[in-house]
Every structure is written in C-alpha cells, then in structure tokens.
N, C-alpha and C. Protein backbone atom coordinates (compact mmCIF):
# COMPACT_ATOMS: atom_id res chain seq x y z
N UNK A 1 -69.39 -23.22 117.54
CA UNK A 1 -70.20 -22.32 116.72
C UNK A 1 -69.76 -20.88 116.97
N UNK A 2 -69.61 -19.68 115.83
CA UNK A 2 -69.37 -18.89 115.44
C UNK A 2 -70.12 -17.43 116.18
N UNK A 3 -70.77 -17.16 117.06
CA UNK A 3 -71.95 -16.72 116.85
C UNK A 3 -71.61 -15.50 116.06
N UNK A 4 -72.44 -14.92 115.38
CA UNK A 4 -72.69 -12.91 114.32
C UNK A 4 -73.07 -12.47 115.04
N UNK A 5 -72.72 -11.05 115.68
CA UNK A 5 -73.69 -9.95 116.58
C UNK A 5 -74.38 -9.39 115.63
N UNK A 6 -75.53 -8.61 115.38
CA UNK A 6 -75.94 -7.83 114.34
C UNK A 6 -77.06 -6.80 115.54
N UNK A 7 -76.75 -5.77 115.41
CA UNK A 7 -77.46 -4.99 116.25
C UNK A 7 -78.64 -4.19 115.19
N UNK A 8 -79.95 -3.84 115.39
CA UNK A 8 -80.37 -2.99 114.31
C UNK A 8 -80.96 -1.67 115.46
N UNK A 9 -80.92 -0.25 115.10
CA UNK A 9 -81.09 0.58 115.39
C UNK A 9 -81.98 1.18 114.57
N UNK A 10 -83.42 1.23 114.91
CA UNK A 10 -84.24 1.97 114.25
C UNK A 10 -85.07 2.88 114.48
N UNK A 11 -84.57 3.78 112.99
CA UNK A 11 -85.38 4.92 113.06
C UNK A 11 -84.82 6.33 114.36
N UNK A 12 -83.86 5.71 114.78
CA UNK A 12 -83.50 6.87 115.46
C UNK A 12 -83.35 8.71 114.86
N UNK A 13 -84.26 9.32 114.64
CA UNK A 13 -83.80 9.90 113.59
C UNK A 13 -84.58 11.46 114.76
N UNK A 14 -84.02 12.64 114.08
CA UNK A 14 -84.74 13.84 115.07
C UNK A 14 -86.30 13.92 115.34
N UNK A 15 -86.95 13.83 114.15
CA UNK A 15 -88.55 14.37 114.14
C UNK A 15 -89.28 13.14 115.35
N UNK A 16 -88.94 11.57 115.22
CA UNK A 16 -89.23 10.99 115.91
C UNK A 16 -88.76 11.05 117.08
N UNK A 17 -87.85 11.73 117.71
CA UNK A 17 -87.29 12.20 119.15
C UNK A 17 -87.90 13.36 119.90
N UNK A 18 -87.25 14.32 119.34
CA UNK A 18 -88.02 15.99 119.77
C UNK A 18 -88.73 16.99 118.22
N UNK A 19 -88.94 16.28 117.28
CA UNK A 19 -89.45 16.86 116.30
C UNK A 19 -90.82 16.80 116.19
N UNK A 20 -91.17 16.36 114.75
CA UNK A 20 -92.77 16.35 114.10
C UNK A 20 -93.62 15.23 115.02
N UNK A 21 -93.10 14.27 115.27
CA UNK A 21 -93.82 13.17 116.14
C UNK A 21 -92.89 12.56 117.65
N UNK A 22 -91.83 13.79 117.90
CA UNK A 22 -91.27 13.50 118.83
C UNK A 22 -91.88 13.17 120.53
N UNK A 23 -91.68 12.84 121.41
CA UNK A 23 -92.38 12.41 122.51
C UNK A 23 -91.14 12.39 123.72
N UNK A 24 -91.56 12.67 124.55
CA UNK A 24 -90.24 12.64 126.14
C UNK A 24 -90.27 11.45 126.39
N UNK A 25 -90.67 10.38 125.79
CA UNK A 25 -90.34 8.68 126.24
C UNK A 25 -89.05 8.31 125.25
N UNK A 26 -89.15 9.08 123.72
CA UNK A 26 -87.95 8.87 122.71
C UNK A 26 -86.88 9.31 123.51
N UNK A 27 -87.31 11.45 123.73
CA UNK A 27 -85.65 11.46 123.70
C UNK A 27 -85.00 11.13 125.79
N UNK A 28 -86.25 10.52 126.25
CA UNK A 28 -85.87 9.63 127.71
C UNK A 28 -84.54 8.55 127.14
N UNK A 29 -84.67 7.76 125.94
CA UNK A 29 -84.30 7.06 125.61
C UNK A 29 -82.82 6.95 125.15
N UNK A 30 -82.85 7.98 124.33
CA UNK A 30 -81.50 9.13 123.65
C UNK A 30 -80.03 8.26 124.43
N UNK A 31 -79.56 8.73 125.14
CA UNK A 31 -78.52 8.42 126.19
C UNK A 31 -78.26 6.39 126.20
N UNK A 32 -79.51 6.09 126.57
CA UNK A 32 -78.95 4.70 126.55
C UNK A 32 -78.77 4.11 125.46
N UNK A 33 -79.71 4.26 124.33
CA UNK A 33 -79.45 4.00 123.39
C UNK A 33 -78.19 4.16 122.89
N UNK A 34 -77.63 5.24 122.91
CA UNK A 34 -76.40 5.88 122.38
C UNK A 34 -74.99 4.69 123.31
N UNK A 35 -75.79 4.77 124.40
CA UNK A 35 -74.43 3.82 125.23
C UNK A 35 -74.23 2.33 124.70
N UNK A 36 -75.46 1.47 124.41
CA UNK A 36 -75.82 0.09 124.13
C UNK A 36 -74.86 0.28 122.36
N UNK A 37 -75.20 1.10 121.46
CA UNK A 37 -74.55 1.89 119.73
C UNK A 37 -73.16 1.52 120.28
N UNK A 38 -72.87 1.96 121.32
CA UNK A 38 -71.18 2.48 121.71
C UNK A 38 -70.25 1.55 122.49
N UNK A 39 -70.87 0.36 123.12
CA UNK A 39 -70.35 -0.53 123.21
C UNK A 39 -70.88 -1.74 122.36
N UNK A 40 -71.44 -1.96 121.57
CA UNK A 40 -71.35 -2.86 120.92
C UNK A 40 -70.77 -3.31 120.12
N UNK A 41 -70.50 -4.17 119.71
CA UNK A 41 -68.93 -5.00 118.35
C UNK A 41 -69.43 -5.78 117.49
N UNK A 42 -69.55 -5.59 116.34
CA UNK A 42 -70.13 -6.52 115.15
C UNK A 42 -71.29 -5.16 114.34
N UNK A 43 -71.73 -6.19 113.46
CA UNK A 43 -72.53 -5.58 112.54
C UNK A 43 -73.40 -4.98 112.80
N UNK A 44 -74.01 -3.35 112.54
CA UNK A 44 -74.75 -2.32 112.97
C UNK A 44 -75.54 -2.24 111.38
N UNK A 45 -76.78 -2.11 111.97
CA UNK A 45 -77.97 -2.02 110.85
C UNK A 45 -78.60 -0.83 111.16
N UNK A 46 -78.69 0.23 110.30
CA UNK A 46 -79.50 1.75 110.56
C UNK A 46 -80.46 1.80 110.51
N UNK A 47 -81.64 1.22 110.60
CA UNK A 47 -82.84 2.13 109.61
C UNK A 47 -83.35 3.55 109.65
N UNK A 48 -83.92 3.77 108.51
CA UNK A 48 -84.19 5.39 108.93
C UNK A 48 -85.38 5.60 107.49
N UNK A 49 -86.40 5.73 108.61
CA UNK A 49 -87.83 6.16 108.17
C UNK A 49 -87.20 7.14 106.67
N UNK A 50 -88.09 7.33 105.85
CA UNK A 50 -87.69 8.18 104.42
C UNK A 50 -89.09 8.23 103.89
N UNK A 51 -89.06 9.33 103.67
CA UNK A 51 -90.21 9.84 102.90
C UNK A 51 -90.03 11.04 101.95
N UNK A 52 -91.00 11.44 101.44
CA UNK A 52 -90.67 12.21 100.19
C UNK A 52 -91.37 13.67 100.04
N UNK A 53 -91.46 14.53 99.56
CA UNK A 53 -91.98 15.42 99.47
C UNK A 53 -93.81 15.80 99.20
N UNK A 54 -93.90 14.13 98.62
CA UNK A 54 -95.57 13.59 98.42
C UNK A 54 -96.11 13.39 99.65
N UNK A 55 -95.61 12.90 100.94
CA UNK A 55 -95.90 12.73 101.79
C UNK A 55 -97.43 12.00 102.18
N UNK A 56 -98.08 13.72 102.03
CA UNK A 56 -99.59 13.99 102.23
C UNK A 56 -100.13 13.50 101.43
N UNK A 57 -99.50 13.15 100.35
CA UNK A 57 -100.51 12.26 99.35
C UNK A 57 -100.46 10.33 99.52
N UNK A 58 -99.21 10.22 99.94
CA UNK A 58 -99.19 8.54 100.38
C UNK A 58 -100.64 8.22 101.22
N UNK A 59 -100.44 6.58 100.99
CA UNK A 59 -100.87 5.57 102.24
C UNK A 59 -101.21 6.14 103.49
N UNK A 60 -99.79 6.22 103.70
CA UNK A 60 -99.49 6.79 105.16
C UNK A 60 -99.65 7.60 105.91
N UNK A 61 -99.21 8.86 104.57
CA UNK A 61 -99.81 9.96 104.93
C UNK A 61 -101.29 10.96 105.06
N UNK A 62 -102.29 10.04 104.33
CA UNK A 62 -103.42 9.91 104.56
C UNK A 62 -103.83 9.62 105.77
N UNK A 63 -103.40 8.19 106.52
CA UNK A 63 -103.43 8.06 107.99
C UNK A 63 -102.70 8.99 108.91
N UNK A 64 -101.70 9.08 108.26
CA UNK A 64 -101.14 9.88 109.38
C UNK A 64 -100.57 11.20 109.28
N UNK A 65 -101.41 12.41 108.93
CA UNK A 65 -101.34 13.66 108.19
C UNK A 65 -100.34 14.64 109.06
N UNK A 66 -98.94 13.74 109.38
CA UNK A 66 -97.76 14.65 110.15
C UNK A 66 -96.74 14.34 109.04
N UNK A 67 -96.56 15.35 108.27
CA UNK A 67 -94.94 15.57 107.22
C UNK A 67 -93.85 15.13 108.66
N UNK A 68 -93.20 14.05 108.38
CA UNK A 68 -91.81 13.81 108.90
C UNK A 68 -90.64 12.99 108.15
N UNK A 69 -90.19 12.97 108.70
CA UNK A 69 -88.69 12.28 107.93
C UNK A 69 -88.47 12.09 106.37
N UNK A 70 -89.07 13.46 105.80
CA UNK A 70 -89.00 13.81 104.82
C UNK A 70 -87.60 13.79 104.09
N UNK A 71 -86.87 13.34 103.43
CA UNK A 71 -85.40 13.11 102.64
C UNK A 71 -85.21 14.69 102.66
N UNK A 72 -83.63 14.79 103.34
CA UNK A 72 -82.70 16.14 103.23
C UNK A 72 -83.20 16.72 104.27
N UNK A 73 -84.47 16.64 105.16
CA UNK A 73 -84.30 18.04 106.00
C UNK A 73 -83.90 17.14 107.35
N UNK A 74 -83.94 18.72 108.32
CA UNK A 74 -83.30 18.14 109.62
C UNK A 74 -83.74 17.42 110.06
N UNK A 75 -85.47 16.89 110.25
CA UNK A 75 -85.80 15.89 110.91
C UNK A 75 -85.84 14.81 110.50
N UNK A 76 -85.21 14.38 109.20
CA UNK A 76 -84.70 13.33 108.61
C UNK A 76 -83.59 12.74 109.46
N UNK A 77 -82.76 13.36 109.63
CA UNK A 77 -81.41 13.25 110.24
C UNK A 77 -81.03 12.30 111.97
N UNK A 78 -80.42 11.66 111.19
CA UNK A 78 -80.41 10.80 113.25
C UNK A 78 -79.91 12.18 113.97
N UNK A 79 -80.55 11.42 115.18
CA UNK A 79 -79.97 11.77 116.35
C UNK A 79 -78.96 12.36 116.76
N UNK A 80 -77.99 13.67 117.31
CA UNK A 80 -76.70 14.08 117.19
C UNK A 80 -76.07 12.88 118.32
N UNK A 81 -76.22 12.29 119.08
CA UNK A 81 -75.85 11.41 120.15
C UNK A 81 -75.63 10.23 119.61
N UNK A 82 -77.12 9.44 118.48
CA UNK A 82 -76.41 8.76 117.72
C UNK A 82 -75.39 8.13 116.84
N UNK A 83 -75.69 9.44 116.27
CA UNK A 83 -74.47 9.75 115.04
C UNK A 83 -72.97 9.69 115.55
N UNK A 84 -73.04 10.18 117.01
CA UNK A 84 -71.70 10.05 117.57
C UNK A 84 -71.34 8.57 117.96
N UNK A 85 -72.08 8.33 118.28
CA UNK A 85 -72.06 6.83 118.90
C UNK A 85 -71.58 5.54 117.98
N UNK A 86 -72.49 5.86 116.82
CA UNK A 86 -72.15 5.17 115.33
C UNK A 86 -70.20 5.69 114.86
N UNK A 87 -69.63 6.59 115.31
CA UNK A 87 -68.61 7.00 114.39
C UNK A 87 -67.67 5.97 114.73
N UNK A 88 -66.56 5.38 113.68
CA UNK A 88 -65.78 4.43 113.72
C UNK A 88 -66.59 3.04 114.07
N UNK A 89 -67.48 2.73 114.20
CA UNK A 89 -68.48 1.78 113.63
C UNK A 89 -68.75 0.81 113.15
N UNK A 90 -68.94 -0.75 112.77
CA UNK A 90 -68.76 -0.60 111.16
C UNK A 90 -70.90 -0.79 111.55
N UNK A 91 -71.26 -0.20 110.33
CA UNK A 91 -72.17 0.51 110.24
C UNK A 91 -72.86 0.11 108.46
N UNK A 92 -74.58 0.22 108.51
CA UNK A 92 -74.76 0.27 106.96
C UNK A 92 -76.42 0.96 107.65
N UNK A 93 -76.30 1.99 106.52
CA UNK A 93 -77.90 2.91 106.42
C UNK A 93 -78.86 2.65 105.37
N UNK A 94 -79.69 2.27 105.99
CA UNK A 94 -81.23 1.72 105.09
C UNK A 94 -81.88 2.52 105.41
N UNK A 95 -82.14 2.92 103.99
CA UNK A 95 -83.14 3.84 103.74
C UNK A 95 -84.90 3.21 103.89
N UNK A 96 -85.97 3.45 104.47
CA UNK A 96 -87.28 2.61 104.37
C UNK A 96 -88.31 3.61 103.82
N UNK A 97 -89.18 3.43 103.07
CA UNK A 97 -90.50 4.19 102.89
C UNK A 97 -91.33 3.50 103.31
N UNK A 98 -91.26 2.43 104.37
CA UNK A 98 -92.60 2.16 105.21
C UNK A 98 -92.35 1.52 106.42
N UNK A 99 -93.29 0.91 107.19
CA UNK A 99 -92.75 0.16 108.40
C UNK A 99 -91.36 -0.21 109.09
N UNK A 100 -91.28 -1.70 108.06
CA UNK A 100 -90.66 -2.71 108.13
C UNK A 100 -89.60 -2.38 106.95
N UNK A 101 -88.35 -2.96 106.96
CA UNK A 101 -87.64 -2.82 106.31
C UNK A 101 -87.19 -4.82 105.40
N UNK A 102 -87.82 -4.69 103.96
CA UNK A 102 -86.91 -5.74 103.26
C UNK A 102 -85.57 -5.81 103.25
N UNK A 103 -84.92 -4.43 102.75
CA UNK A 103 -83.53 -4.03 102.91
C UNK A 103 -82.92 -5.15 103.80
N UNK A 104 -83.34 -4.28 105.13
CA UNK A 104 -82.99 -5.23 106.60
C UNK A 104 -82.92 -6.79 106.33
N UNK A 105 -83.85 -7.29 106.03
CA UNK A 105 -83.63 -9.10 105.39
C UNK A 105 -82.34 -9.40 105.00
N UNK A 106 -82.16 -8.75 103.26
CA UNK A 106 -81.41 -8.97 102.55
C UNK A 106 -79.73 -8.98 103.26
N UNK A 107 -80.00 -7.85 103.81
CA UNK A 107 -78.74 -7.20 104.72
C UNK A 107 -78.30 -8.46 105.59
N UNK A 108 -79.13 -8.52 106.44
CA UNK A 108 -78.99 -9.96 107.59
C UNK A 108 -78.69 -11.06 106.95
N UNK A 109 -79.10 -11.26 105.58
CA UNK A 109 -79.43 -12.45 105.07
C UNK A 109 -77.94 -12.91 105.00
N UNK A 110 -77.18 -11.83 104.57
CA UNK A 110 -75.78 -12.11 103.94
C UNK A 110 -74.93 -12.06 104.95
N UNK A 111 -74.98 -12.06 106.44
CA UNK A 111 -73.98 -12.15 106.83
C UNK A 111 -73.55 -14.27 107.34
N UNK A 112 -75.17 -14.55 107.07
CA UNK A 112 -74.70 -16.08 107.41
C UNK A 112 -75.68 -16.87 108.07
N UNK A 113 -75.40 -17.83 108.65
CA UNK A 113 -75.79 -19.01 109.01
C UNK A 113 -76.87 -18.16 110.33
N UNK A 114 -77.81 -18.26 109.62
CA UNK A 114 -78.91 -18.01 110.84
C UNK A 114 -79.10 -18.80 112.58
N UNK A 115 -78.30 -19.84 112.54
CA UNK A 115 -78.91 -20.45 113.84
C UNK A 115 -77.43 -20.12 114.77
N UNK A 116 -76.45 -19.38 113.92
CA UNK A 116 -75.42 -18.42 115.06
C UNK A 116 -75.36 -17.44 114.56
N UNK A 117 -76.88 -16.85 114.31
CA UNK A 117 -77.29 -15.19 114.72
C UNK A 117 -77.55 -14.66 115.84
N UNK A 118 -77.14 -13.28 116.26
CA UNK A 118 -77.93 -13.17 117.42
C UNK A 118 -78.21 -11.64 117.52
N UNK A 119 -79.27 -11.27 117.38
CA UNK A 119 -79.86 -9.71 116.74
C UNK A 119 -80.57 -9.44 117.69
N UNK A 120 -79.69 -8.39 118.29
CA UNK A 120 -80.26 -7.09 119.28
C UNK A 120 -80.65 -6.11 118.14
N UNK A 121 -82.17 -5.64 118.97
CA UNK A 121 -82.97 -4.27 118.52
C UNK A 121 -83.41 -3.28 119.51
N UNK A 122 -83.18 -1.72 118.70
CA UNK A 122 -83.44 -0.70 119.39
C UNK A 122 -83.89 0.52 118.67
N UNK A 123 -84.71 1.38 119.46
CA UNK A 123 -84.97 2.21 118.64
C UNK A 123 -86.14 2.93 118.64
N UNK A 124 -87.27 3.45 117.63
CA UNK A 124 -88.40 4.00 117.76
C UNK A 124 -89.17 3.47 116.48
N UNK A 125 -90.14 4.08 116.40
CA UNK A 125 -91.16 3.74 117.68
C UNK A 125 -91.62 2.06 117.89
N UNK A 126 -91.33 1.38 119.13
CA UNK A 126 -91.70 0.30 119.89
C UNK A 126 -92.91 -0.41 118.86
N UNK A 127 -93.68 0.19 118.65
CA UNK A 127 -95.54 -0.14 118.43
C UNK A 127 -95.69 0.28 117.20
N UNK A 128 -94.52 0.41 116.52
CA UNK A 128 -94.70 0.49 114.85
C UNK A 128 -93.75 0.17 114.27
N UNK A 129 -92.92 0.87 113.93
CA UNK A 129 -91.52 0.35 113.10
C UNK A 129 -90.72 -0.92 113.83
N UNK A 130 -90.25 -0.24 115.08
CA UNK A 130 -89.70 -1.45 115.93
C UNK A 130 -90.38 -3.00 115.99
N UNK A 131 -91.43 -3.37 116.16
CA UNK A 131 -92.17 -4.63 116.00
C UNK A 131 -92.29 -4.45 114.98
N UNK A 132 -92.22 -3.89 113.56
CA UNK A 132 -92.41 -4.69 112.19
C UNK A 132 -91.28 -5.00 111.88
N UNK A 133 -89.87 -4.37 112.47
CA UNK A 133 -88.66 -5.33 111.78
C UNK A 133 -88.65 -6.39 112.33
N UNK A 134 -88.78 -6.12 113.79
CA UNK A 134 -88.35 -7.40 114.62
C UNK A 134 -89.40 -8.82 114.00
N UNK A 135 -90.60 -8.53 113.84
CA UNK A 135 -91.45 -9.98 113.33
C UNK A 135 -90.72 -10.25 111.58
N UNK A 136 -90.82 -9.45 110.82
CA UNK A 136 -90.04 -9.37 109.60
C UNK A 136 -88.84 -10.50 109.94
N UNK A 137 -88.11 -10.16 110.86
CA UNK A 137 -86.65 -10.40 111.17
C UNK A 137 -86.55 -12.04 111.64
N UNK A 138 -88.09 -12.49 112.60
CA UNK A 138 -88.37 -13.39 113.15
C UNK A 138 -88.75 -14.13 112.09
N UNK A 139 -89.93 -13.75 111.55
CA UNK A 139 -90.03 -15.25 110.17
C UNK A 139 -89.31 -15.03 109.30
N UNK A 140 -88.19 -14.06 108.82
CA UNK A 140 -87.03 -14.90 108.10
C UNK A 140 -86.03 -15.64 109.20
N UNK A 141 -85.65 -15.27 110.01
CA UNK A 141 -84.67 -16.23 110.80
C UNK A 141 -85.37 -16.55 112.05
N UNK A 142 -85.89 -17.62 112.01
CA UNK A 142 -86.34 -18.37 113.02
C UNK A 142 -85.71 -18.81 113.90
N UNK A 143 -84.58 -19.62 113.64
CA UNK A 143 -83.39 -19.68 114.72
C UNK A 143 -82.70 -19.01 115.51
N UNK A 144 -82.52 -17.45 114.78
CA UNK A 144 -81.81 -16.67 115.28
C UNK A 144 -82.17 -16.31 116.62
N UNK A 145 -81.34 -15.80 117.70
CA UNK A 145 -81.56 -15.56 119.19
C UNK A 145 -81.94 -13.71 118.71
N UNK A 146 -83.39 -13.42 118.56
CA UNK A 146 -83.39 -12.10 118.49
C UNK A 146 -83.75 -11.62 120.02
N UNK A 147 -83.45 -10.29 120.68
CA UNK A 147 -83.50 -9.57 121.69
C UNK A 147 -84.23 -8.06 121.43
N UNK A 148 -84.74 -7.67 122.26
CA UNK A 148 -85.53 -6.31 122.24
C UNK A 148 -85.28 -5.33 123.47
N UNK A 149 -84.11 -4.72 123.21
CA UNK A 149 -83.64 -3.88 124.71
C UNK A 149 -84.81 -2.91 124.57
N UNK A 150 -85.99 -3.20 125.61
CA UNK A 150 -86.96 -2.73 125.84
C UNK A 150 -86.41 -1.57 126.54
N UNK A 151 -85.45 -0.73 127.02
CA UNK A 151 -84.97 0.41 127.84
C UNK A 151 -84.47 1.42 126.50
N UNK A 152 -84.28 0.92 125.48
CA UNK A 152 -84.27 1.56 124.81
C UNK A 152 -84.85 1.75 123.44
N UNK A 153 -86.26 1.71 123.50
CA UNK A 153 -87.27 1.95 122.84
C UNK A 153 -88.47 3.04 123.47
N UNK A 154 -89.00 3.53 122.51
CA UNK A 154 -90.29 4.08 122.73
C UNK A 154 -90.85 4.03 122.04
N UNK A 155 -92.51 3.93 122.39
CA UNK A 155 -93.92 4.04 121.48
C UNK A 155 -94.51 5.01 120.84
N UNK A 156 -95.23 5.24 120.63
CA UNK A 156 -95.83 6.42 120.71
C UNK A 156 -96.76 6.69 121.55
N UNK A 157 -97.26 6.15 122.45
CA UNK A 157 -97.35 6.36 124.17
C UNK A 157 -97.27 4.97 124.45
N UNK A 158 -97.32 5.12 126.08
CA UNK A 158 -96.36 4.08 126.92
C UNK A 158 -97.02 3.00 127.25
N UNK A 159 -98.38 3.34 126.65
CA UNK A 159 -99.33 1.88 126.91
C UNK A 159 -99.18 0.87 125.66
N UNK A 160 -99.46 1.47 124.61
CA UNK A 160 -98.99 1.46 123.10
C UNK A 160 -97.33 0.29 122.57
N UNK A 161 -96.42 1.20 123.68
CA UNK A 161 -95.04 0.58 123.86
C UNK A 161 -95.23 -0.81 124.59
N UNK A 162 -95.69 -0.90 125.60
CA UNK A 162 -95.79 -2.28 126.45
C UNK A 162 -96.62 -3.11 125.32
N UNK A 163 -97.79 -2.57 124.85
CA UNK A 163 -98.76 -3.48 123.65
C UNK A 163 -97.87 -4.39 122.83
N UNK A 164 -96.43 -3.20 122.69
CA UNK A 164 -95.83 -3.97 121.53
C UNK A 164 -94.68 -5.19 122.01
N UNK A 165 -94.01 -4.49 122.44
CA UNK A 165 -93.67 -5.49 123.75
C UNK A 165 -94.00 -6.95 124.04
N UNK A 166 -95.23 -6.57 124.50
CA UNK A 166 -95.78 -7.84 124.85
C UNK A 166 -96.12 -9.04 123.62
N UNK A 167 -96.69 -8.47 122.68
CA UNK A 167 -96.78 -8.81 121.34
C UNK A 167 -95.31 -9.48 120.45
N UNK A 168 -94.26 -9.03 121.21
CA UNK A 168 -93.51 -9.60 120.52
C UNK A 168 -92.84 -10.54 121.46
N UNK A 169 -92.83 -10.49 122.76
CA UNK A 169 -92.88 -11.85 124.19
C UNK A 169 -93.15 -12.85 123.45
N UNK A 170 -94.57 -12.38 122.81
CA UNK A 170 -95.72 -13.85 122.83
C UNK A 170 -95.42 -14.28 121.28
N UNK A 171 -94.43 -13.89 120.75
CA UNK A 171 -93.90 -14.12 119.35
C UNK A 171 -92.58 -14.79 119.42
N UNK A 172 -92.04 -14.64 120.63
CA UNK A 172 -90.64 -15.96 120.99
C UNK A 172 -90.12 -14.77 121.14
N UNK A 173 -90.04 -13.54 120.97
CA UNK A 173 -88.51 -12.48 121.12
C UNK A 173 -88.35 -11.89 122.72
N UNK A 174 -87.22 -12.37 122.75
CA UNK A 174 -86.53 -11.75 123.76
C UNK A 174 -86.96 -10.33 124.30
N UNK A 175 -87.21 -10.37 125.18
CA UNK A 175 -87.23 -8.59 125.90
C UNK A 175 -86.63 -8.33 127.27
C-alpha cells in the first residue's frame, strides 16, 4: 500500500497570531509550526479564515464583534515564517468564510484511496477552526490515519485548547 501524506495548515494567518485575535500561545507556536511546513513531503492544504468587508453584519460577526481576516489587508495574510516555509512547496490555498472548510473535503477527496491516507493537522485556533476540519475530515475519511500535532496549535486560551484536544482523542484522532 501506497500511503498519501496530506498535511493541512490552518488558518495560520497574522490577526490570529499577533493581530485582531492574536494570543502568545499562537505566535509560541510560529517556529514549530514553520519547522513541521518545512520538513514535510507530499500534499500541503492552506486554509485561511476570509471574510469580507460585511463582517459586523454576518453570523459570526454578530458573535464575535472582532473585524479580522478581512480579504486584502495585512491581517489576512499568513504568517511571514509560514509563507517561508511553504516556498517551493507543493502547496494549494483555500479560501473559508466559516469554521470548517468543504473546499478541504473536495481537495482530499481527489487525491485517493482513503484507507492509505494519512493527514497531519496544524494550526489555529485548536477549539475552533482546527477541530472543525479535523471532525469534517474524520467523517468523510474514516479510515484515514488523521494526526493532530498538538505542539503546534493554539486555542484561544489554553484550557479551551486542551477542551479541543481532548474532544478530538475521544473522536479516534491522533494527538
């Protein structure tokens, strides 16, 4: 058997590091993340939070009344450590306007035979975006060997992060 690496990296982007909802557990994170991006070989999945100039008027932004990763500005933008890490690559950027990413499915879907998948995740935040791809990711490929490099994630605080964590233990994923 064949196995596919498929790594997904999410949401690494500025505002969620040291920006609009940034936190010292993200950019704690920065560095390894960037190292795990930089040695890895096979297929790289981006996501990256997107939102719009409506913001304050969404869903979301009703709950959560912080303008970030608004399309075009800087805190849209990954990470400068990332971005380096990603260069020469091979690499694909999904755009999301919410959680979880479908994109991400479709993307995975096509590289093959799910039961020699094996999908490492990293990224921000742990206790939101990060656990909605990873379960997303889990009931479409059930077989697949998914992993959660818990060293390189953060929550949006650190009790929050373990919550999610644990939540996804008790869901079969790797941590």
């Amino acid at each position: 058997m064949n196995m596919k690496k498929v790594l997904v990296v999410v949401d690494m982007q500025k505002d969620f590091i040291d920006g609009a909802l940034g936190t010292k557990e993200a950019v704690a994170i920065v560095e390894k993340a960037a190292a795990e991006i930089a040695r890895f070989t096979g297929k790289i999945f981006v996501t990256m939070d997107t939102h719009q100039s409506n913001y304050l008027e969404t869903s979301e932004g009703k709950k959560l009344p912080v303008p970030h990763c608004i399309k075009g500005t800087e805190g849209w933008l990954l990470n400068e450590k990332i971005q380096t890490a990603l260069s020469g690559k091979d690499y694909v950027t999904l755009e999301k306007g919410t959680f979880g990413s479908t994109k991400l499915i479709d993307e995975v879907r096509e590289i093959g035979c799910q039961e020699e998948l094996e999908i490492e995740c990293l990224g921000l935040c742990t206790d939101i975006c990060v656990v909605s791809n990873v379960l997303l990711l889990k009931a479409n490929f059930p077989e697949a060997k998914i992993t959660v490099k818990a060293d390189c994630c953060a929550g949006v605080t650190p009790e929050s992060h373990e919550a999610a964590l644990k939540t996804m233990q008790m869901c079969q994923i790797e941590v």
